[in-house]
PDB file of N, CA and C in Angstrom:
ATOM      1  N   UNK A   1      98.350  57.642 104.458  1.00  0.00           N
ATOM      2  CA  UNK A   1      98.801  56.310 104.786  1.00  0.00           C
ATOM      3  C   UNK A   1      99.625  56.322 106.075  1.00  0.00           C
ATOM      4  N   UNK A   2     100.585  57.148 106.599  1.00  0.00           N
ATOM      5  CA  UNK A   2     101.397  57.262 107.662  1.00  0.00           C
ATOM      6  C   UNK A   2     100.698  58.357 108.480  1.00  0.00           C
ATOM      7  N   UNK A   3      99.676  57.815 109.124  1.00  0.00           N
ATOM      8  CA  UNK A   3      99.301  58.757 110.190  1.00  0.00           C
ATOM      9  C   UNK A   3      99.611  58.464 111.552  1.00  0.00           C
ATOM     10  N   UNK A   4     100.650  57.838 111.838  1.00  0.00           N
ATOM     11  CA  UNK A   4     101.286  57.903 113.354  1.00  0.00           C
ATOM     12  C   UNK A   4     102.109  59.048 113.633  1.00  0.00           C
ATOM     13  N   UNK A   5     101.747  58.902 114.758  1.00  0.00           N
ATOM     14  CA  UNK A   5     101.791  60.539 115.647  1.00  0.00           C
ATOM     15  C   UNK A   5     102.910  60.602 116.481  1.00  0.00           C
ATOM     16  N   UNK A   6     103.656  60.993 117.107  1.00  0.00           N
ATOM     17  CA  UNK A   6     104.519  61.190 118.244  1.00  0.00           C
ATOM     18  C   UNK A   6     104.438  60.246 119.337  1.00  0.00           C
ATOM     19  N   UNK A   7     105.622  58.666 119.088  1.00  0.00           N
ATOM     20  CA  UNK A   7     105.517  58.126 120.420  1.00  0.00           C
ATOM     21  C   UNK A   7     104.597  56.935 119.473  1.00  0.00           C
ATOM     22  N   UNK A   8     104.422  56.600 118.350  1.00  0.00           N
ATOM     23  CA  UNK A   8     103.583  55.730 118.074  1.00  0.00           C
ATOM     24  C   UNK A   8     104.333  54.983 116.855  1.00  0.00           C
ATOM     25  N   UNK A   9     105.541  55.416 116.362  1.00  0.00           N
ATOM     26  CA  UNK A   9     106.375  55.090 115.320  1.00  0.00           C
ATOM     27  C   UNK A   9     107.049  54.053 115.647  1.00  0.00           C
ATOM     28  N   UNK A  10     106.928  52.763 116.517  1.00  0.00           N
ATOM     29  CA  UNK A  10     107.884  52.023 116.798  1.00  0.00           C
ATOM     30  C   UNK A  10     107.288  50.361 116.631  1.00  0.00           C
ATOM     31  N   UNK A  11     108.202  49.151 116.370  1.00  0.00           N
ATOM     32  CA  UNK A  11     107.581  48.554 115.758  1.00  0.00           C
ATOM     33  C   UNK A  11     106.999  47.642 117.422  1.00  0.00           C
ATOM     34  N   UNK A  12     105.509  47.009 116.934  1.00  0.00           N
ATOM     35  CA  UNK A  12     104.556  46.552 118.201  1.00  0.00           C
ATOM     36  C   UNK A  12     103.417  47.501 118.477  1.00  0.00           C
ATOM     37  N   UNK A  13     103.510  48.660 117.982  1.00  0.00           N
ATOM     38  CA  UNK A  13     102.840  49.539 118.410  1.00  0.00           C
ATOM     39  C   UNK A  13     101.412  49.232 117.234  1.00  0.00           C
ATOM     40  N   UNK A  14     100.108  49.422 117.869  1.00  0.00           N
ATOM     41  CA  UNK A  14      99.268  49.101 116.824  1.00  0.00           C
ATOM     42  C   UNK A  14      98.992  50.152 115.817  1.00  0.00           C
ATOM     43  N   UNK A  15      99.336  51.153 115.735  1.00  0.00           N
ATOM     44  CA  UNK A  15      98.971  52.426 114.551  1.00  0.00           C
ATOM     45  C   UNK A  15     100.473  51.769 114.071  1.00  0.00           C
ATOM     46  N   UNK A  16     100.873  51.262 113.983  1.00  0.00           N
ATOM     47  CA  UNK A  16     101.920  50.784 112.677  1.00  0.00           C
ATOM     48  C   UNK A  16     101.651  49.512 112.256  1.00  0.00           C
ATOM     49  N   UNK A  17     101.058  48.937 112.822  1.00  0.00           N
ATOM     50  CA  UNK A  17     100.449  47.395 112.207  1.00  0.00           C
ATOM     51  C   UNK A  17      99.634  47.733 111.382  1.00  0.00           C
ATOM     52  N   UNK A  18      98.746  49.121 111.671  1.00  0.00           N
ATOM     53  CA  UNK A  18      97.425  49.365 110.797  1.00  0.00           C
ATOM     54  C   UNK A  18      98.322  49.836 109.586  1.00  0.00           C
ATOM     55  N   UNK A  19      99.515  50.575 109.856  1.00  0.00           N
ATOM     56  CA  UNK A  19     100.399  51.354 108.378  1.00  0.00           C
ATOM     57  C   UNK A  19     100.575  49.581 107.825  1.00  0.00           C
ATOM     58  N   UNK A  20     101.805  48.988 108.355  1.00  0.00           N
ATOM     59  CA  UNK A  20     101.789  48.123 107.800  1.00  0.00           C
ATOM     60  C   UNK A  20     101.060  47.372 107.101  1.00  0.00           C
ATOM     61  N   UNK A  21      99.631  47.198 107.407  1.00  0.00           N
ATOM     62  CA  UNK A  21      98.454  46.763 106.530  1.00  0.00           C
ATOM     63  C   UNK A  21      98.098  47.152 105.452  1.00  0.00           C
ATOM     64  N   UNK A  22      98.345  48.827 105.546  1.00  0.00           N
ATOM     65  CA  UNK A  22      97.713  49.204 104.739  1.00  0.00           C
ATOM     66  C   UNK A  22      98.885  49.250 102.964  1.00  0.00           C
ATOM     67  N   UNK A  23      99.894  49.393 103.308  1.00  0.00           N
ATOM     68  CA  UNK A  23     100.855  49.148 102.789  1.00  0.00           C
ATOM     69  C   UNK A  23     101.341  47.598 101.956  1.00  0.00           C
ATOM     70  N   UNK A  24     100.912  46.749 102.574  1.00  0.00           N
ATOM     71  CA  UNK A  24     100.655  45.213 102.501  1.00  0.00           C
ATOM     72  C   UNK A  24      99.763  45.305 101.131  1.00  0.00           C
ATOM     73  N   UNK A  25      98.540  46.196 101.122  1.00  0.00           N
ATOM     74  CA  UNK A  25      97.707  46.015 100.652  1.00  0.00           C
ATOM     75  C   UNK A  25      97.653  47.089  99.545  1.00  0.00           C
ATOM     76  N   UNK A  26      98.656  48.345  99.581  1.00  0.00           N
ATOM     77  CA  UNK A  26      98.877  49.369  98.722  1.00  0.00           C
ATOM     78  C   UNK A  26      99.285  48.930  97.125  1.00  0.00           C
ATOM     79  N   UNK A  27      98.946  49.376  95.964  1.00  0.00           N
ATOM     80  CA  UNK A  27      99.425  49.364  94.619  1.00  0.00           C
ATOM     81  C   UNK A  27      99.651  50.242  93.985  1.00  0.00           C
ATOM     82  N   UNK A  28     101.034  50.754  93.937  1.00  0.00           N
ATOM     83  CA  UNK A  28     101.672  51.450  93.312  1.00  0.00           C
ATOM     84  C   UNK A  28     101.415  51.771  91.504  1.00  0.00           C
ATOM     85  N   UNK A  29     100.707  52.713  91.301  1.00  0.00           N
ATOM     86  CA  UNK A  29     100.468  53.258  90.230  1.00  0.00           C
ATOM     87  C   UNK A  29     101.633  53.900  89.750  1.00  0.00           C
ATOM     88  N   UNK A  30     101.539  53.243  88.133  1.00  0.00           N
ATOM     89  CA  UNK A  30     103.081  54.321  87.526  1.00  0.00           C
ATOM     90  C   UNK A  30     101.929  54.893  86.413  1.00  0.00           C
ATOM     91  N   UNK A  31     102.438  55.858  85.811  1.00  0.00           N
ATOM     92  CA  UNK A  31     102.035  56.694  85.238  1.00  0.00           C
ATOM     93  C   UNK A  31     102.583  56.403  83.778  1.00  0.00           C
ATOM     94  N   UNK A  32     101.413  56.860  82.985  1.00  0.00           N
ATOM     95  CA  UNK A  32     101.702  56.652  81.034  1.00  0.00           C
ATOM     96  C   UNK A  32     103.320  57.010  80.448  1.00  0.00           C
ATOM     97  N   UNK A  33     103.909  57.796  81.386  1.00  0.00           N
ATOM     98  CA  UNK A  33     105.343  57.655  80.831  1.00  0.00           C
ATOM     99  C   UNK A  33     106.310  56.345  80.871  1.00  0.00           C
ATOM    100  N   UNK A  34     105.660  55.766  81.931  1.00  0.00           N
ATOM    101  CA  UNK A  34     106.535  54.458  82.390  1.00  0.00           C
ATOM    102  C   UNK A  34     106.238  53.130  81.093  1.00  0.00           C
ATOM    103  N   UNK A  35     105.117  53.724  80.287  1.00  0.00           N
ATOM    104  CA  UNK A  35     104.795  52.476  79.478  1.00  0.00           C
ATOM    105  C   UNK A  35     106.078  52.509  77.898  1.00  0.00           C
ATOM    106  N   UNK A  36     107.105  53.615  78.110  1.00  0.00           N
ATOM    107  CA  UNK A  36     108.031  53.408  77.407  1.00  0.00           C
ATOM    108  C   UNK A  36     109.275  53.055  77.980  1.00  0.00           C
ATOM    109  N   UNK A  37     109.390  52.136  79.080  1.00  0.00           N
ATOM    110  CA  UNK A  37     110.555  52.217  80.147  1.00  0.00           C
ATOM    111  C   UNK A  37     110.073  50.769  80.925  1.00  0.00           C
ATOM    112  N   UNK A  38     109.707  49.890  79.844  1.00  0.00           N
ATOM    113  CA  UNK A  38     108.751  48.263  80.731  1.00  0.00           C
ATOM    114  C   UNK A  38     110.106  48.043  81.559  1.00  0.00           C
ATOM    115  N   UNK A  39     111.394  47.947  81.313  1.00  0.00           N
ATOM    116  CA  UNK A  39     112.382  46.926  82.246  1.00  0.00           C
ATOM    117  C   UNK A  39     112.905  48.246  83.626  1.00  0.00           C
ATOM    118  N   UNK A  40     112.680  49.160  83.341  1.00  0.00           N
ATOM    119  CA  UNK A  40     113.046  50.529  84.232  1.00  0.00           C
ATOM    120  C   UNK A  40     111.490  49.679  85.443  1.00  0.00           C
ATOM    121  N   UNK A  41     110.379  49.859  84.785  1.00  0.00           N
ATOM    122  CA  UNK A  41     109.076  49.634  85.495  1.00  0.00           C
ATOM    123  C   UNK A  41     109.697  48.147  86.528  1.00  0.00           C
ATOM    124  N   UNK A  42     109.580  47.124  85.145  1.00  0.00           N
ATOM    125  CA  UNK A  42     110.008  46.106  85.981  1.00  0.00           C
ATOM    126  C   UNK A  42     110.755  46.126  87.753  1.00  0.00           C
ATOM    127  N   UNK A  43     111.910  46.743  87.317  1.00  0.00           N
ATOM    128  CA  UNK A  43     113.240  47.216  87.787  1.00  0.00           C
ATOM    129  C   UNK A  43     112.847  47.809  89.280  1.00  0.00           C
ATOM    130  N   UNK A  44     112.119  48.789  89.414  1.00  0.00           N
ATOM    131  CA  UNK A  44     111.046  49.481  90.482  1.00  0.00           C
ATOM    132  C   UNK A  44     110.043  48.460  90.967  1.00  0.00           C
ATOM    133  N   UNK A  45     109.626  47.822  90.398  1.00  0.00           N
ATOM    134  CA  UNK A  45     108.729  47.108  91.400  1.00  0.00           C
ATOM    135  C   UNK A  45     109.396  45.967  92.115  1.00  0.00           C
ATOM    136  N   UNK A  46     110.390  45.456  91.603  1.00  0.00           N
ATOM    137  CA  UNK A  46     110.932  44.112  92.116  1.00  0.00           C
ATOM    138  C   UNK A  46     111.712  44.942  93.376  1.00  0.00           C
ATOM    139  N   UNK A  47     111.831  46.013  93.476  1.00  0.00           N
ATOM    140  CA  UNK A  47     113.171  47.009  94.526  1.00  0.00           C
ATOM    141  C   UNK A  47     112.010  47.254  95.463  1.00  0.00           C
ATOM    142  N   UNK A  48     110.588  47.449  94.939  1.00  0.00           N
ATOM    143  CA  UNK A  48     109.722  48.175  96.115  1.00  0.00           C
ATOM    144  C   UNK A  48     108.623  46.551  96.266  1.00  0.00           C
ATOM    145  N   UNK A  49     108.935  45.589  96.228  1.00  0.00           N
ATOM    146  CA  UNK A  49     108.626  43.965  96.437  1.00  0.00           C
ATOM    147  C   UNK A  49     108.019  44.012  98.133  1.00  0.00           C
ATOM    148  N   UNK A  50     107.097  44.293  98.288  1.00  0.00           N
ATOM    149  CA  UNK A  50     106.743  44.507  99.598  1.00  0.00           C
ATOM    150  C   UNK A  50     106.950  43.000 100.668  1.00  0.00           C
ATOM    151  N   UNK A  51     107.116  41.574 100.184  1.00  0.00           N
ATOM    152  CA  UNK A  51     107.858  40.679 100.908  1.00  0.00           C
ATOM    153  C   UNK A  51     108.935  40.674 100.925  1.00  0.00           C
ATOM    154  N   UNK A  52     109.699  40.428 101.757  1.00  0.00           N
ATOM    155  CA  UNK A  52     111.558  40.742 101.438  1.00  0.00           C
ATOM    156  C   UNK A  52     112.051  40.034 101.036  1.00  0.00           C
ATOM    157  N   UNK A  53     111.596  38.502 100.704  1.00  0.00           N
ATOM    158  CA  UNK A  53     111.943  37.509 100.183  1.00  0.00           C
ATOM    159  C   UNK A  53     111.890  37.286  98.624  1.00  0.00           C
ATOM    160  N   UNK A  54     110.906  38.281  98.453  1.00  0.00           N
ATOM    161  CA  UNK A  54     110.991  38.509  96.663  1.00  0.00           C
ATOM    162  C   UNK A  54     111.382  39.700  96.670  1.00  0.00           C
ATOM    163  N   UNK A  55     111.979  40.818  97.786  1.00  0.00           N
ATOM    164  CA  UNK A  55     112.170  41.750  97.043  1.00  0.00           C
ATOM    165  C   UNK A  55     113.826  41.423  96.863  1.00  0.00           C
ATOM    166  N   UNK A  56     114.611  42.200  95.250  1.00  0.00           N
ATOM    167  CA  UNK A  56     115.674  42.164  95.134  1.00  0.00           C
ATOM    168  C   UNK A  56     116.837  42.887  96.173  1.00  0.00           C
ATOM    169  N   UNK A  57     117.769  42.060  96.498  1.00  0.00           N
ATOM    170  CA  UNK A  57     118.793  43.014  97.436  1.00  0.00           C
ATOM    171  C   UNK A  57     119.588  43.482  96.635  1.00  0.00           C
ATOM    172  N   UNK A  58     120.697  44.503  97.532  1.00  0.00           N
ATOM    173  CA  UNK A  58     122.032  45.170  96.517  1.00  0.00           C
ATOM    174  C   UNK A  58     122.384  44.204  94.893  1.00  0.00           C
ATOM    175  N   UNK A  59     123.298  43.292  96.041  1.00  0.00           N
ATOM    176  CA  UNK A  59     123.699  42.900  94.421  1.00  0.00           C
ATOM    177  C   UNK A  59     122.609  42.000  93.246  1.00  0.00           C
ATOM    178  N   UNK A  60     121.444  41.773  93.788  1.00  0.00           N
ATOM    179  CA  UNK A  60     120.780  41.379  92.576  1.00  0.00           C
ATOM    180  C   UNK A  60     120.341  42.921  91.773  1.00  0.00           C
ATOM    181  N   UNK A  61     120.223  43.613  92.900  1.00  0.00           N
ATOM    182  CA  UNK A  61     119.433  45.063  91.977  1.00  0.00           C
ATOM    183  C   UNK A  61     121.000  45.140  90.922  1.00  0.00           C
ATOM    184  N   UNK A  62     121.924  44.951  91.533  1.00  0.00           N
ATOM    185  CA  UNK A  62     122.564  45.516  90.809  1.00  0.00           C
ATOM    186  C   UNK A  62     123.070  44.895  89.361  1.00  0.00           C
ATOM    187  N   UNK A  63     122.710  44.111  89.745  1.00  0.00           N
ATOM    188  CA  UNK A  63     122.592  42.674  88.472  1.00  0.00           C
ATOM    189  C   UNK A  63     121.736  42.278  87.045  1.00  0.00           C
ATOM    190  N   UNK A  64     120.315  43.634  88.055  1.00  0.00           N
ATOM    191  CA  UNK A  64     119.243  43.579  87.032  1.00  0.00           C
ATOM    192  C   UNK A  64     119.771  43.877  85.572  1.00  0.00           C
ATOM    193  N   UNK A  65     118.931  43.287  84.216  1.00  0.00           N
ATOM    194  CA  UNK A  65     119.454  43.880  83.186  1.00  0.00           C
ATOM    195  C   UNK A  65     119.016  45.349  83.193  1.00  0.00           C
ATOM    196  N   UNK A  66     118.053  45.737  82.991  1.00  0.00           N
ATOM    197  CA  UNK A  66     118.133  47.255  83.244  1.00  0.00           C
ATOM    198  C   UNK A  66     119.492  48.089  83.511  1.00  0.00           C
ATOM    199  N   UNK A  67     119.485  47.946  84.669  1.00  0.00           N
ATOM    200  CA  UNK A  67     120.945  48.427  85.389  1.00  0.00           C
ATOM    201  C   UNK A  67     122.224  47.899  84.184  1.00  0.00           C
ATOM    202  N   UNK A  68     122.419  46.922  84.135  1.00  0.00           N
ATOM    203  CA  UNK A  68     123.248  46.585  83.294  1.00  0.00           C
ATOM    204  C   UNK A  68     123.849  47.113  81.615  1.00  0.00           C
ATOM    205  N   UNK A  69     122.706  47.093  81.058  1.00  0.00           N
ATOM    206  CA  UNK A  69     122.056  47.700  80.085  1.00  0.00           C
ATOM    207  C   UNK A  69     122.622  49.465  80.112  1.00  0.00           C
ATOM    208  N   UNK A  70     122.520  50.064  81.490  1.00  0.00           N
ATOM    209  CA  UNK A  70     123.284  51.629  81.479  1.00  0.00           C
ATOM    210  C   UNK A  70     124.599  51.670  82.017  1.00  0.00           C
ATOM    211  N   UNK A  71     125.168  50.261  82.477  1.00  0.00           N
ATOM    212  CA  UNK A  71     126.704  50.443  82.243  1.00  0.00           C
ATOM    213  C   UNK A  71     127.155  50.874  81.420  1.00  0.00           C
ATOM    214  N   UNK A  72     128.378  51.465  81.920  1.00  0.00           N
ATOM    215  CA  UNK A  72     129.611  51.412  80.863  1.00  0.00           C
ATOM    216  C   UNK A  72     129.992  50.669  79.987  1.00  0.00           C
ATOM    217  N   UNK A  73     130.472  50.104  78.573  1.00  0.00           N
ATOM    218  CA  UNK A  73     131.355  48.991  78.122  1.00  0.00           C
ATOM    219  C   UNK A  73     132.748  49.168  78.566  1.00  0.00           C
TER     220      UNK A  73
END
């Protein structure tokens, strides 16, 4: 997926529009352990939200129940 080379890593440059695309268009596979961990799962995808407008910032991540849930009382 990241095959830019030296001198091609910067944003405008077209071998990062093509990453960016491809990334746009990437789906993150979790694996059969994650199917005992749904709000952990949840929790990860809303953080890796590839629009930034749905993805969660600091303090909502930190807000999530998940997160909450492994506080302290």
């Amino acid at each position: 997926m990241f095959d830019d080379g030296p001198n091609e890593n910067y944003v405008g440059h077209p071998k990062m529009k093509g990453i960016y695309d491809r990334l746009e268009k990437h789906h993150v596979r979790f694996g059969r352990s994650w199917d005992q961990l749904p709000e952990a799962k949840e929790f990860c995808k809303k953080l890796m939200e590839f629009d930034v407008n749905k993805r969660l910032d600091a303090a909502e991540a930190l807000m999530h129940p998940w997160i909450l849930k492994g506080a302290p009382a």
